[in-house]
N, C-alpha and C. Protein backbone atom coordinates (compact mmCIF):
# COMPACT_ATOMS: atom_id res chain seq x y z
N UNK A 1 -4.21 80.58 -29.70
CA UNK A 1 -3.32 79.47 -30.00
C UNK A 1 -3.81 78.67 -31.19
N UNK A 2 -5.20 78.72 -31.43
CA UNK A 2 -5.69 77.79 -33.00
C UNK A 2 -5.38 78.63 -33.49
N UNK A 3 -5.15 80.15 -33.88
CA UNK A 3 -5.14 80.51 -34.94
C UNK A 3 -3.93 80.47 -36.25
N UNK A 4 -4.88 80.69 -37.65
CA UNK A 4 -3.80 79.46 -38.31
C UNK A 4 -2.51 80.61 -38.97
N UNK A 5 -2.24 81.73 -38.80
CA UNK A 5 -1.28 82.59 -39.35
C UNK A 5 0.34 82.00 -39.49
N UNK A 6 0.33 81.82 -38.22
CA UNK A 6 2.22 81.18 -37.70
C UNK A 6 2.44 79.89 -38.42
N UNK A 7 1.14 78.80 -38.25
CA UNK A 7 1.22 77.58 -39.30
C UNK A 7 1.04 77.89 -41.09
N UNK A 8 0.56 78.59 -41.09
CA UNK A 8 0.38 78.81 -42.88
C UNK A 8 1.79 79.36 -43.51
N UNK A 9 2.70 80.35 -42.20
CA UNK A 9 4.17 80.54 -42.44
C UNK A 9 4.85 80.48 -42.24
N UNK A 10 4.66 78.69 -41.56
CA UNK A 10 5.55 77.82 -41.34
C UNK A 10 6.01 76.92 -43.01
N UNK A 11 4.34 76.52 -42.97
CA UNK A 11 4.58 75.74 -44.19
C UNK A 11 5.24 76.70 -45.42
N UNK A 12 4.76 78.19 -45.50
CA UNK A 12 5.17 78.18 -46.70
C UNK A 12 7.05 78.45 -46.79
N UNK A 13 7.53 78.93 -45.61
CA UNK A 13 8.75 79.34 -45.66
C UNK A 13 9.32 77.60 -45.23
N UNK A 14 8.97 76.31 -45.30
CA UNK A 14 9.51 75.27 -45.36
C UNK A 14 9.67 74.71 -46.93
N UNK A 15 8.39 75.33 -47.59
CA UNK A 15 8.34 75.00 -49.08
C UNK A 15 9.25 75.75 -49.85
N UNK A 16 9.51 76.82 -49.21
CA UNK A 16 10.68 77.89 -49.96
C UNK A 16 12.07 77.38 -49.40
N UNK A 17 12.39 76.95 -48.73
CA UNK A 17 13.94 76.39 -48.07
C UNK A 17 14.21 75.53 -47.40
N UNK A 18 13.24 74.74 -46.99
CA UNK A 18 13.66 73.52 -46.49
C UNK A 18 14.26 72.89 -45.66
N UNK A 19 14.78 74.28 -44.40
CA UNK A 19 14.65 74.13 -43.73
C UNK A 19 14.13 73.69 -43.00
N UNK A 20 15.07 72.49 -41.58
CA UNK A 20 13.94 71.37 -40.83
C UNK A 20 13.50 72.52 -39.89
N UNK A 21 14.01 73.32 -39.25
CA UNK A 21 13.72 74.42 -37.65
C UNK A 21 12.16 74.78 -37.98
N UNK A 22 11.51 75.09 -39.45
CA UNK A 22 10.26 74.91 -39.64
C UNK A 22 9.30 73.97 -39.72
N UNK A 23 9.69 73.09 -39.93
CA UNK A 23 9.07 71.37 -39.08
C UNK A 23 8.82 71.21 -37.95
N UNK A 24 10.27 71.74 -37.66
CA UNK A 24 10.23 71.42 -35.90
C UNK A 24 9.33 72.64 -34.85
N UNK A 25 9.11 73.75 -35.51
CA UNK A 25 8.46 74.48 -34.67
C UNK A 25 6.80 74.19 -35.09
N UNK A 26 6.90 73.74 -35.99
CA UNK A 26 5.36 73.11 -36.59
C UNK A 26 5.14 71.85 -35.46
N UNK A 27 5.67 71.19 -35.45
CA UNK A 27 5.44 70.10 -34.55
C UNK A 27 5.37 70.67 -32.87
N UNK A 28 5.75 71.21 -32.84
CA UNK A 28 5.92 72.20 -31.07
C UNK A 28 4.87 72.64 -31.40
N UNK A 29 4.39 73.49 -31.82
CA UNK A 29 3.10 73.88 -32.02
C UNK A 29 2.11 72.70 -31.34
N UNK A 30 1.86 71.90 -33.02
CA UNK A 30 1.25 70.63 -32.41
C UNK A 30 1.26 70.33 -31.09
N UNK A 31 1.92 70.18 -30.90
CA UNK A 31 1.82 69.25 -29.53
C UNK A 31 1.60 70.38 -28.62
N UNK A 32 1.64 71.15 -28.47
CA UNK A 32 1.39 72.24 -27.35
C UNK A 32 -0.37 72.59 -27.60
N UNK A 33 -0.81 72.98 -29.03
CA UNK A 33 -2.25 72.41 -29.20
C UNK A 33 -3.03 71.44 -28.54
N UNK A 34 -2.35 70.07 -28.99
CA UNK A 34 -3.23 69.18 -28.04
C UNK A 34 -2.82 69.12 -26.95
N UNK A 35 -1.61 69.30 -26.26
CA UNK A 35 -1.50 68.97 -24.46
C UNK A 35 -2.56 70.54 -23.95
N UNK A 36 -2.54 71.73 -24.82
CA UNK A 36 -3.50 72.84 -23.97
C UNK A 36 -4.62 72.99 -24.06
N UNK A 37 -4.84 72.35 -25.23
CA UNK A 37 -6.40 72.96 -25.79
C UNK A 37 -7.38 71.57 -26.26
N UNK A 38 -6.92 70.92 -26.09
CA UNK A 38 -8.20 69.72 -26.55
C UNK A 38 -8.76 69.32 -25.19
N UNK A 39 -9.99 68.97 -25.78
CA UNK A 39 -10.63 68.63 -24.77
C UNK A 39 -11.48 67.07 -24.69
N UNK A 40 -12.43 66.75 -23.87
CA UNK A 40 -12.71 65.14 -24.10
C UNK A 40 -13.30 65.29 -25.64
N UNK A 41 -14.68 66.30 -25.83
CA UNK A 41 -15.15 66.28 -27.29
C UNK A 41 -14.26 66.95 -28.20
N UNK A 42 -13.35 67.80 -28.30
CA UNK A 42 -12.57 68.73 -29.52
C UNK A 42 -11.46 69.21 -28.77
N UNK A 43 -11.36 70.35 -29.74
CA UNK A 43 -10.49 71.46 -29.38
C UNK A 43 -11.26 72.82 -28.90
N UNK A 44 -10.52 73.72 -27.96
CA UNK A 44 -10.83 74.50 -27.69
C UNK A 44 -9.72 75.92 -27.46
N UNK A 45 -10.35 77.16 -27.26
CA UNK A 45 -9.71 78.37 -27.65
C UNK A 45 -8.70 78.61 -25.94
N UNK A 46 -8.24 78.76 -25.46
CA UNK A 46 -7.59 79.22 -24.62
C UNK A 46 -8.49 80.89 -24.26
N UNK A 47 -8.39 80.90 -23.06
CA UNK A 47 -8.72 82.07 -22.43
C UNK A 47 -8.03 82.83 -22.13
N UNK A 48 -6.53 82.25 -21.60
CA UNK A 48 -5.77 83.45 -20.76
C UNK A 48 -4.41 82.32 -21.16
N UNK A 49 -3.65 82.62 -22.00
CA UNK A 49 -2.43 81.84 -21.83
C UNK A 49 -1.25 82.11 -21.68
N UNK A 50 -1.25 82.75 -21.04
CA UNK A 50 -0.01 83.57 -19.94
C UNK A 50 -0.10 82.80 -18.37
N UNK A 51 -0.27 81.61 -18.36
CA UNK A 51 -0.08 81.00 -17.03
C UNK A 51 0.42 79.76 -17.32
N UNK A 52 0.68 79.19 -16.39
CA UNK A 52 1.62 77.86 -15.61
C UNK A 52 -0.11 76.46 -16.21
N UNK A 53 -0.90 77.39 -15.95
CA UNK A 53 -2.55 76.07 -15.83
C UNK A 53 -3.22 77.02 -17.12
N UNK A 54 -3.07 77.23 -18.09
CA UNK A 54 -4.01 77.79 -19.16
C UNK A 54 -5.56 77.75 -19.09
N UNK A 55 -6.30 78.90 -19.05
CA UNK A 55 -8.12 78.41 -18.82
C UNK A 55 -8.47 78.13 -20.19
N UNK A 56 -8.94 77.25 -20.26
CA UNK A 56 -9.93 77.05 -21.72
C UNK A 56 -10.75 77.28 -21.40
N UNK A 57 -11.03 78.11 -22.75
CA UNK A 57 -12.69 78.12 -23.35
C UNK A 57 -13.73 76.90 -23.53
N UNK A 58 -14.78 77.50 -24.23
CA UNK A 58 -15.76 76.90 -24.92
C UNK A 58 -16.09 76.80 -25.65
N UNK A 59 -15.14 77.59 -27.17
CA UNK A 59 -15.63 77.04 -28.28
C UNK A 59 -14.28 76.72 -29.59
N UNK A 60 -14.59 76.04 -30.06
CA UNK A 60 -13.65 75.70 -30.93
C UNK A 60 -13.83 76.66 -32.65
N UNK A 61 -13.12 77.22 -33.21
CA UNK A 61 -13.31 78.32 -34.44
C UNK A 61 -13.23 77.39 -35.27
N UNK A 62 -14.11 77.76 -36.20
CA UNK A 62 -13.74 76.65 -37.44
C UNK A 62 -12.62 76.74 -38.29
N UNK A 63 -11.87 77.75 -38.35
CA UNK A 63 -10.60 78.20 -38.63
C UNK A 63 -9.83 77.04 -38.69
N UNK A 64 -9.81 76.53 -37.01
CA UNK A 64 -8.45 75.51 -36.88
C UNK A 64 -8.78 74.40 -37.49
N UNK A 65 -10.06 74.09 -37.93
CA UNK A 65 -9.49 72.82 -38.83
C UNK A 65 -9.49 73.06 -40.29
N UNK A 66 -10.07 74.28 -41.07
CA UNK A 66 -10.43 74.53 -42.15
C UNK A 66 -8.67 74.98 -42.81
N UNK A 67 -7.90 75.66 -41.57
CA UNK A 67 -6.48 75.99 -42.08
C UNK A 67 -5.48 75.86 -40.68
N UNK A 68 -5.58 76.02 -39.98
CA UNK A 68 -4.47 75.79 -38.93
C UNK A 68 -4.01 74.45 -39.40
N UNK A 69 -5.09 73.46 -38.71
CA UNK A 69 -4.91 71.80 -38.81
C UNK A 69 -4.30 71.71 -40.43
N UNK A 70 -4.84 72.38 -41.40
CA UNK A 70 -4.24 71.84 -43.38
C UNK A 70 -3.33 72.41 -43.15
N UNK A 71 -2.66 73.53 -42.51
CA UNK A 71 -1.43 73.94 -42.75
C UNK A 71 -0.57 73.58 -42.16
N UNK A 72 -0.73 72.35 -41.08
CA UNK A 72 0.09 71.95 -40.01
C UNK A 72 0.49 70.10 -40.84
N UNK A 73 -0.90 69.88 -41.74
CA UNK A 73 -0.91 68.77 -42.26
C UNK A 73 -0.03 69.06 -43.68
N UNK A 74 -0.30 70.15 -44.51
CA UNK A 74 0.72 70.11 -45.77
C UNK A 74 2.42 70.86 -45.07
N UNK A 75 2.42 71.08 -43.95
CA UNK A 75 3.88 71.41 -43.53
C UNK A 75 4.67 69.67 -43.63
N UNK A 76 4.22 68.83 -43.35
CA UNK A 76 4.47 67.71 -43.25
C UNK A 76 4.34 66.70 -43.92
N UNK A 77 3.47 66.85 -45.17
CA UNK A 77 3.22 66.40 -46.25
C UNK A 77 4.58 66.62 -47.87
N UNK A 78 4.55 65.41 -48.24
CA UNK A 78 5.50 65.84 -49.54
C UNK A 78 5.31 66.84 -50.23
N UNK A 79 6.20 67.72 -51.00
CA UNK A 79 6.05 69.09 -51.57
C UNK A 79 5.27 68.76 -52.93
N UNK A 80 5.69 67.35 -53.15
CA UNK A 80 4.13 67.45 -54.39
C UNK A 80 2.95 67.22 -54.48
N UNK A 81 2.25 66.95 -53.08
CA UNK A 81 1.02 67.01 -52.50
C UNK A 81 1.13 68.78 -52.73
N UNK A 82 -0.25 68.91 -53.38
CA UNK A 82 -0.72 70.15 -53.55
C UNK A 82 0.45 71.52 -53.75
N UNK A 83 1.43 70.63 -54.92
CA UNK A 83 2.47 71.71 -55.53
C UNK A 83 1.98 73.04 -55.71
N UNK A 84 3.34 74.00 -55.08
CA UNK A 84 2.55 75.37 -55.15
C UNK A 84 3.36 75.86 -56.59
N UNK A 85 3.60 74.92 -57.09
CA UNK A 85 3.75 75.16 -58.95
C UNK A 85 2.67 75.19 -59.04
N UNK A 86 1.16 74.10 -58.64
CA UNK A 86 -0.04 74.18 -59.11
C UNK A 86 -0.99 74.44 -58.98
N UNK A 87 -0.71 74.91 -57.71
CA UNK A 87 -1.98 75.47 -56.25
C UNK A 87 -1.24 76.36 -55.96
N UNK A 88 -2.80 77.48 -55.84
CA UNK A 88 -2.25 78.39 -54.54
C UNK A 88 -3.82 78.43 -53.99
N UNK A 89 -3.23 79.36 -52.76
CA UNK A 89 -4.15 79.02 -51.47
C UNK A 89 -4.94 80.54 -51.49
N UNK A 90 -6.09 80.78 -51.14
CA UNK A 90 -6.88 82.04 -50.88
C UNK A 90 -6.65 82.47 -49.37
N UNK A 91 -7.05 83.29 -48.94
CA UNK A 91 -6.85 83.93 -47.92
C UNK A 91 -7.76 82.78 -46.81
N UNK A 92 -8.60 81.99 -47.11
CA UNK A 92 -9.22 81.23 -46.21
C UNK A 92 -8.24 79.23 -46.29
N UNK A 93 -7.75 79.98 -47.01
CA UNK A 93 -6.59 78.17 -46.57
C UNK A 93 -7.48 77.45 -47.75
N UNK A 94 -7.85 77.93 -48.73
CA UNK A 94 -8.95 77.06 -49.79
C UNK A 94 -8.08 76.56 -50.71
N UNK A 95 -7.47 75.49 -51.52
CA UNK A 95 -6.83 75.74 -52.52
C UNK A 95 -7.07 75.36 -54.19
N UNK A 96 -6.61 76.52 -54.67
CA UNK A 96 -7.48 76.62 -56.16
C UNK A 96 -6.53 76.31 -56.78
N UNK A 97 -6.80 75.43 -58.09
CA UNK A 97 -5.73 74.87 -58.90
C UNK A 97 -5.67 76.14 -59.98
N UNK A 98 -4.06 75.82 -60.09
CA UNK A 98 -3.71 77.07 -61.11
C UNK A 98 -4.40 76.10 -62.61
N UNK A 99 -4.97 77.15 -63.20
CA UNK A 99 -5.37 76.97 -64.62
C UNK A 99 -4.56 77.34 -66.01
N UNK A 100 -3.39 76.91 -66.04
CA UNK A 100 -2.28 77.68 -67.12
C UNK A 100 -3.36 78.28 -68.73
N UNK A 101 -2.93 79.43 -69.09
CA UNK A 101 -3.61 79.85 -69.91
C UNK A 101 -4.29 80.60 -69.74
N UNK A 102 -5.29 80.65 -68.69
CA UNK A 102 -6.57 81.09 -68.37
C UNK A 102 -6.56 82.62 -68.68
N UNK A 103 -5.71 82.62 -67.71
CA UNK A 103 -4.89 84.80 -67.86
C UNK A 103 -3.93 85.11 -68.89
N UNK A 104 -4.25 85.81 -69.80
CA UNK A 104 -3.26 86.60 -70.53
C UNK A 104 -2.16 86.97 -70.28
N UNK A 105 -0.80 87.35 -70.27
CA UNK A 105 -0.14 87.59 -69.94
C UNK A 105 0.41 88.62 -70.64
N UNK A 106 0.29 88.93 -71.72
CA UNK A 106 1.05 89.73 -72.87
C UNK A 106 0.11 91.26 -72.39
């Protein structure tokens, strides 16, 4: 349930159309995160979540805050916070500013 795949293409297919149903399943998310998986100190991984009482784990991945949590935060953020005219993102949710020029093109 932290893992950040479904949130990274939430945000980006909200940045492409603008559609709200990708907000709104971003936010369901959310909240299903913290009502299953947080705990008094953090968050934690789910064990078995195919039940009515979900077991949590014991450890939290650094994943969910390095990109789950940023991709749940720029789904909801204005589209010119970290324009993907000017950023793009690496495979670890990192984001590198585009450098115009840099690459040849011809």
């Amino acid at each position: 349930m932290l893992r950040p795949e479904v949130t990274e293409a939430l945000f980006y297919m909200w940045r492409s159309t603008h559609e709200q149903k990708y907000r709104e399943w971003g936010w369901e998310i959310f909240e299903n995160i913290d009502r299953w998986c947080r705990t008094e100190l953090a968050y934690t991984i789910l064990v078995e979540a195919n039940s009515d009482a979900p077991a949590q784990g014991d450890s939290m991945p650094s994943f969910f805050i390095a990109e789950t949590l940023k991709y749940l935060y720029l789904l909801f953020s204005d589209d010119d916070h970290l324009s993907l005219n000017n950023w793009v993102f690496n495979t670890e949710g990192h984001p590198l500013l585009i450098t115009p020029g840099l690459i040849k093109t011809e």
